[in-house]
Protein backbone atom coordinates (compact mmCIF):
# COMPACT_ATOMS: atom_id res chain seq x y z
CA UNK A 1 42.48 42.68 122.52
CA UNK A 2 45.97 43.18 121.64
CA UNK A 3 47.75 45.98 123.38
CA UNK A 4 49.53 48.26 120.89
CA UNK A 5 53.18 49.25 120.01
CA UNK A 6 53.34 52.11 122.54
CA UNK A 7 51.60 49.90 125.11
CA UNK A 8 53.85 47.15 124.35
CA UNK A 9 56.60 49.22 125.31
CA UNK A 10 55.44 50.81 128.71
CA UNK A 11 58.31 49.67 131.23
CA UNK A 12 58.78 52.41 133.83
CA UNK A 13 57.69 52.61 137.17
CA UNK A 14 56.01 55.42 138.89
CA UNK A 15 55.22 55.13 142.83
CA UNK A 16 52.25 56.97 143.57
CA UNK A 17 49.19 57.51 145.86
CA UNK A 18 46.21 59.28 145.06
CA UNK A 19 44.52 61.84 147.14
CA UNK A 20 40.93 62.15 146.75
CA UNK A 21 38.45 65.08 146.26
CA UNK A 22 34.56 65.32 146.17
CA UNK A 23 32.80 66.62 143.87
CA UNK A 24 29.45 67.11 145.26
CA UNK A 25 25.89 67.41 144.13
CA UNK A 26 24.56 70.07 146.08
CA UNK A 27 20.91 69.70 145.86
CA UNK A 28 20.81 66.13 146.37
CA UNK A 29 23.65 66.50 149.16
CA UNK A 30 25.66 63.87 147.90
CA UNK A 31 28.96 63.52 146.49
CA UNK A 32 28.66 62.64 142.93
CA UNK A 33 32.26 61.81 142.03
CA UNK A 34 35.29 61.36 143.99
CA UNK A 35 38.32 62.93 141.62
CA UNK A 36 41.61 60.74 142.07
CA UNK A 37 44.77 63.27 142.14
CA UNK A 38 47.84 62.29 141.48
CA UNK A 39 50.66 62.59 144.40
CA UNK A 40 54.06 61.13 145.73
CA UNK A 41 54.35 57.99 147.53
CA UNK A 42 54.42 60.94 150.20
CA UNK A 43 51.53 62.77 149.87
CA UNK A 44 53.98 64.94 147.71
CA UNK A 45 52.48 67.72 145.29
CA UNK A 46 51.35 66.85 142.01
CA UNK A 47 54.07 69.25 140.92
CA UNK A 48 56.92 67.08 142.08
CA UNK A 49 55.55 64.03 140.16
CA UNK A 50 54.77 65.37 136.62
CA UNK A 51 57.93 67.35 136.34
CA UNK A 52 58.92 63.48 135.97
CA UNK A 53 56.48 62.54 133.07
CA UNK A 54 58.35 62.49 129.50
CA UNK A 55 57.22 62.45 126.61
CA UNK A 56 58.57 58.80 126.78
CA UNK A 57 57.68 57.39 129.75
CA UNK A 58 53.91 59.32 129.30
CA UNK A 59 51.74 56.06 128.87
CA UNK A 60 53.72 54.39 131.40
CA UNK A 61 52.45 57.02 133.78
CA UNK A 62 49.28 57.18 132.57
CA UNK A 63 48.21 53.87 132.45
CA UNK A 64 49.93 53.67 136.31
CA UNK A 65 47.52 56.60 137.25
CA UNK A 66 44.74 54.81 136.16
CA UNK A 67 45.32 52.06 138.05
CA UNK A 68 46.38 53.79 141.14
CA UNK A 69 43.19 55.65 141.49
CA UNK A 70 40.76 52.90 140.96
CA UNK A 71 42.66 50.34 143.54
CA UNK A 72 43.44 53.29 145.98
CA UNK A 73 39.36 54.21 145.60
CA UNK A 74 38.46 51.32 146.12
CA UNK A 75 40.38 50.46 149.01
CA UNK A 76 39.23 53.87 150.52
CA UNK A 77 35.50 52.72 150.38
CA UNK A 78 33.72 53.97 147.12
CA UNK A 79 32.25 51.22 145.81
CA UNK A 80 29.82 51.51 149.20
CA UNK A 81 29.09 55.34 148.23
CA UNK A 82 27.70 54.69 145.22
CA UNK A 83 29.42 57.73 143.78
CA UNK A 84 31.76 57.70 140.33
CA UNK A 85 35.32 57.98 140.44
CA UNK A 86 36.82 60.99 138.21
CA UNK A 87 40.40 59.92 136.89
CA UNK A 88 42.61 62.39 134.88
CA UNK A 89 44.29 60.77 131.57
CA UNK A 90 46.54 62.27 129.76
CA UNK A 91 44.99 62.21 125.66
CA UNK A 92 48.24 61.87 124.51
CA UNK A 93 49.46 59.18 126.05
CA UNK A 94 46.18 56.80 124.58
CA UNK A 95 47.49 55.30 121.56
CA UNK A 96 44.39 53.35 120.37
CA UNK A 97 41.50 54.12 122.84
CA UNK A 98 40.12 50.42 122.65
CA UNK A 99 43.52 49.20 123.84
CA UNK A 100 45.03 51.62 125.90
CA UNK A 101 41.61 50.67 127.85
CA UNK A 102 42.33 47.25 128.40
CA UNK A 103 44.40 47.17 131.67
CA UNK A 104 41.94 50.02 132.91
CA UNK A 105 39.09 47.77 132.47
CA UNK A 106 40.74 44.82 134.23
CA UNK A 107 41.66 47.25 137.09
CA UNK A 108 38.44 47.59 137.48
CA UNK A 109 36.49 44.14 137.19
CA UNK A 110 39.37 42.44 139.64
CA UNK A 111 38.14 45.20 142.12
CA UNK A 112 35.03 45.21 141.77
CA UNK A 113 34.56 48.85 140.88
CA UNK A 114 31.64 49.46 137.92
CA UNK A 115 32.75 50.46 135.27
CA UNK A 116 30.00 52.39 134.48
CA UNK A 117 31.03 54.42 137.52
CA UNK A 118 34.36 55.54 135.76
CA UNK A 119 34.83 59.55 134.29
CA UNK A 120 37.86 59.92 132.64
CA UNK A 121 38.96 63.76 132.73
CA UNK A 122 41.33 65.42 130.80
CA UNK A 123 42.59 69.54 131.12
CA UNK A 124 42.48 72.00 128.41
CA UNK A 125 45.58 72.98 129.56
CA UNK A 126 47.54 70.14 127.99
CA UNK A 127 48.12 70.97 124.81
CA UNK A 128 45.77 69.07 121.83
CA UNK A 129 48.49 67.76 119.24
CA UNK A 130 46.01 66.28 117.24
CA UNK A 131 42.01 67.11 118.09
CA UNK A 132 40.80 64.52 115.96
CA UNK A 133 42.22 62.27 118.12
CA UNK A 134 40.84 63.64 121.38
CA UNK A 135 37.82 63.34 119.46
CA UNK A 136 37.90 59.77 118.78
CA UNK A 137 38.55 59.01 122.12
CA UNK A 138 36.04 60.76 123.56
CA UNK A 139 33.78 59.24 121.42
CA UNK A 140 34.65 55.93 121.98
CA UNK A 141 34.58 56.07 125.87
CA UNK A 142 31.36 57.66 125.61
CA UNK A 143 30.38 54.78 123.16
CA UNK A 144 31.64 52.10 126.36
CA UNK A 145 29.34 54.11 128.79
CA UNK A 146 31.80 56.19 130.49
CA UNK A 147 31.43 59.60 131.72
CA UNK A 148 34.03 62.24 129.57
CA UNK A 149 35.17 65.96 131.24
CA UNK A 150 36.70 68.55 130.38
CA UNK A 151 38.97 70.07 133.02
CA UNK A 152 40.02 73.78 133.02
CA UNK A 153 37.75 75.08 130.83
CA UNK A 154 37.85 78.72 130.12
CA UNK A 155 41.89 78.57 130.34
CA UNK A 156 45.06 76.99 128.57
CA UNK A 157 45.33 76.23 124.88
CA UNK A 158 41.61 76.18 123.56
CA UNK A 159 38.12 77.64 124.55
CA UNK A 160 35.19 77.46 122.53
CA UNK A 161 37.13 76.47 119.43
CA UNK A 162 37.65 73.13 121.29
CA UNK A 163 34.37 72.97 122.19
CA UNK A 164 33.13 72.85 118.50
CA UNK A 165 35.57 70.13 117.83
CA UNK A 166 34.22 67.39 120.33
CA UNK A 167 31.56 67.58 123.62
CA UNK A 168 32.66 66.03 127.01
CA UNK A 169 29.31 64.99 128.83
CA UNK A 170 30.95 67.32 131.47
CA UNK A 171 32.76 70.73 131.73
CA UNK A 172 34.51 72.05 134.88
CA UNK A 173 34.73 75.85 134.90
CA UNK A 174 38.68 76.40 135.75
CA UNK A 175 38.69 77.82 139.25
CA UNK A 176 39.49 81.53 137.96
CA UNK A 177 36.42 81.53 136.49
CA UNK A 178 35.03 80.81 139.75
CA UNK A 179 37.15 83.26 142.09
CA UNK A 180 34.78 86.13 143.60
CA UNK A 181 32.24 85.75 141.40
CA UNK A 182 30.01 86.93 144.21
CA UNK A 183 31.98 90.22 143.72
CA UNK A 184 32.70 90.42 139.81
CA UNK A 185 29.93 91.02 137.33
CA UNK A 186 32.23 90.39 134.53
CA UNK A 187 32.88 86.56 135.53
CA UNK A 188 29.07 86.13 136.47
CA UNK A 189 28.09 87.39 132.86
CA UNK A 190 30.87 84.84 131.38
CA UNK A 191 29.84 81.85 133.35
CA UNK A 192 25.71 82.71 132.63
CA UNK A 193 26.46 82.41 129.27
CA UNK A 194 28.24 79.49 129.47
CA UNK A 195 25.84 77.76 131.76
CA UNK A 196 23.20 78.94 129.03
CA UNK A 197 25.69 77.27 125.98
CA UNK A 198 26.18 74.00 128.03
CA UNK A 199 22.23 73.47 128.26
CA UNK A 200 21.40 74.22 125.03
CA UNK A 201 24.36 71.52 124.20
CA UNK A 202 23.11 68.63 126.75
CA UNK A 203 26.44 69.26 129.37
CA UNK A 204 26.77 69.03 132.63
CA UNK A 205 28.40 71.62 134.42
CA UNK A 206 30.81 71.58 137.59
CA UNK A 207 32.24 74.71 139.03
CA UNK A 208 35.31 73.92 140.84
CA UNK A 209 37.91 75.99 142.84
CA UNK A 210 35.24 76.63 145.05
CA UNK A 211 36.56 78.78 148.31
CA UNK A 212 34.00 80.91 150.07
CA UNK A 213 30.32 80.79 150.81
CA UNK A 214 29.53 83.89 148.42
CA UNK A 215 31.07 82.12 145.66
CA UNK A 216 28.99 79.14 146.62
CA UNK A 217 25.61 80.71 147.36
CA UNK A 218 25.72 82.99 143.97
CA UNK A 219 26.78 79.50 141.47
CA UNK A 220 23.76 77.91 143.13
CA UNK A 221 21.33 81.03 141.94
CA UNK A 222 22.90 80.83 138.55
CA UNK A 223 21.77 76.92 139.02
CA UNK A 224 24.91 75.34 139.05
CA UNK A 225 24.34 71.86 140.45
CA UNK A 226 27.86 70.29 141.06
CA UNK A 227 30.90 71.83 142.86
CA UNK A 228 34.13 71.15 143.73
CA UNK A 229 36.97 72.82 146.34
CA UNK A 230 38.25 73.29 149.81
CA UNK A 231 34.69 75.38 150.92
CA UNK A 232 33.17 71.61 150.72
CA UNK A 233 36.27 69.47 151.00
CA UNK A 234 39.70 69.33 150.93
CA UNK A 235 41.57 66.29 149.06
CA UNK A 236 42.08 63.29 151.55
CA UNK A 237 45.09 61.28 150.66
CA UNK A 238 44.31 57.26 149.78
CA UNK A 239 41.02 58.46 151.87
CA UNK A 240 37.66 59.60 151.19
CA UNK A 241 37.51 63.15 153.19
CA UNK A 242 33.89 63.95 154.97
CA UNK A 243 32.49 67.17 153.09
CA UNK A 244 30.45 70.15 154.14
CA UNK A 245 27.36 71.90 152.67
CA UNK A 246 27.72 75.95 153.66
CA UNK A 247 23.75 75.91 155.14
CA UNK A 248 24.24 72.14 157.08
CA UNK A 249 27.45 71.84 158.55
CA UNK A 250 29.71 68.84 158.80
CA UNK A 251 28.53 65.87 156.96
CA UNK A 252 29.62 62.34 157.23
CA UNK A 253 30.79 60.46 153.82
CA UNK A 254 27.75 59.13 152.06
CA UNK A 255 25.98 57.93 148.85
């Protein structure tokens, strides 16, 4: 397929390395998905390298991203783990979702990564210029067979308005959702009702920002099944960090 105008035009050149974060199962005890974040050549905050994205160098960046975190993965040892890797895109920066794909897809055969394996993840944070768009896409990487998330949810532009315009197979609950909800009746009553909307709708849910065990220990009685944050694992740069369960201890990397 024949990449498009804005594709065409991609020239920059970003240097990055990609740190990597579990996001585990915790009734299986696995990790699910490993999500690539974005970081200097350095280890440098994601900060430092955004504040360098434009709105005309944005599919340069993206489309770099992409490939960073799928060679960096694999080069780290997930295709072995059997887990998914979880790469942030930027919906803005996809011109025509069927060829904005293209170099994503090659990535990923000359690897050897599935591509089955991939979830692209965007935030609500980043503003929606045009949600029929966002739409489209999502619908036609669900239509390939790849996992779709939404990042953030519960803060930035959009809440359940954007959830009536299009359905991620996923939803993270942004981390201040999350923080004490062992000790805030308010957030647990929000995030039953969501868990309660996202069931009735056929999505998965992840809770990340996860910190301390109560927070932990009171998302698993509300039945939340996937989690994400420093409690289980902090992000490993170019590596795949080991990850701990609060009731097991220190756990090795595995599938």
């Amino acid at each position: 397929m024949n990449a498009c105008q804005g594709c065409q035009g991609a020239a920059e050149k970003f240097d990055l390395a990609m740190a990597f974060q579990p996001i585990v199962d915790v009734v299986a005890e696995r990790v699910w998905a490993y999500e690539a974040l974005v970081r200097g050549p350095g280890g440098q905050g994601a900060a430092a390298v955004l504040g360098t994205v434009t709105a005309e160098n944005r599919y340069a960046f993206d489309q770099q991203c992409r490939v960073a975190a799928i060679t960096q993965a694999v080069a780290a040892g997930i295709v072995a783990t059997g887990a998914k890797l979880s790469i942030n895109f930027l919906p803005n920066a996809v011109y025509s979702p069927l060829a904005c794909i293209q170099l994503t897809l090659k990535t990923a055969a000359a690897t050897g990564f599935p591509a089955d394996r991939l979830v692209f993840e965007f935030t609500e944070n980043e503003e929606m210029v045009d949600t029929a768009h966002v739409a489209t896409i999502i619908e036609t990487y669900q239509r390939m067979g790849f996992t779709t998330a939404l990042d953030d949810f519960g803060a930035g532009h959009a809440g359940l308005a954007l959830l009536a315009k299009f359905q991620t197979d996923v939803i993270k609950l942004d981390m201040e959702l999350v923080r004490g909800i062992d000790q805030s009746p308010p957030r647990r009553i929000i995030v039953e009702g969501l868990l309660a909307l996202f069931a009735r709708m056929g999505i998965t849910a992840v809770a990340e920002g996860i910190e301390t065990v109560g927070e932990y220990q009171l998302l698993r009685d509300l039945g939340v099944r996937y989690m994400q944050g420093y409690l289980l694992a902090r992000p490993g740069l170019q590596t795949l960090p080991a990850w701990t369960l609060p009731h097991c201890g220190p756990l090795a990397r595995r599938a």
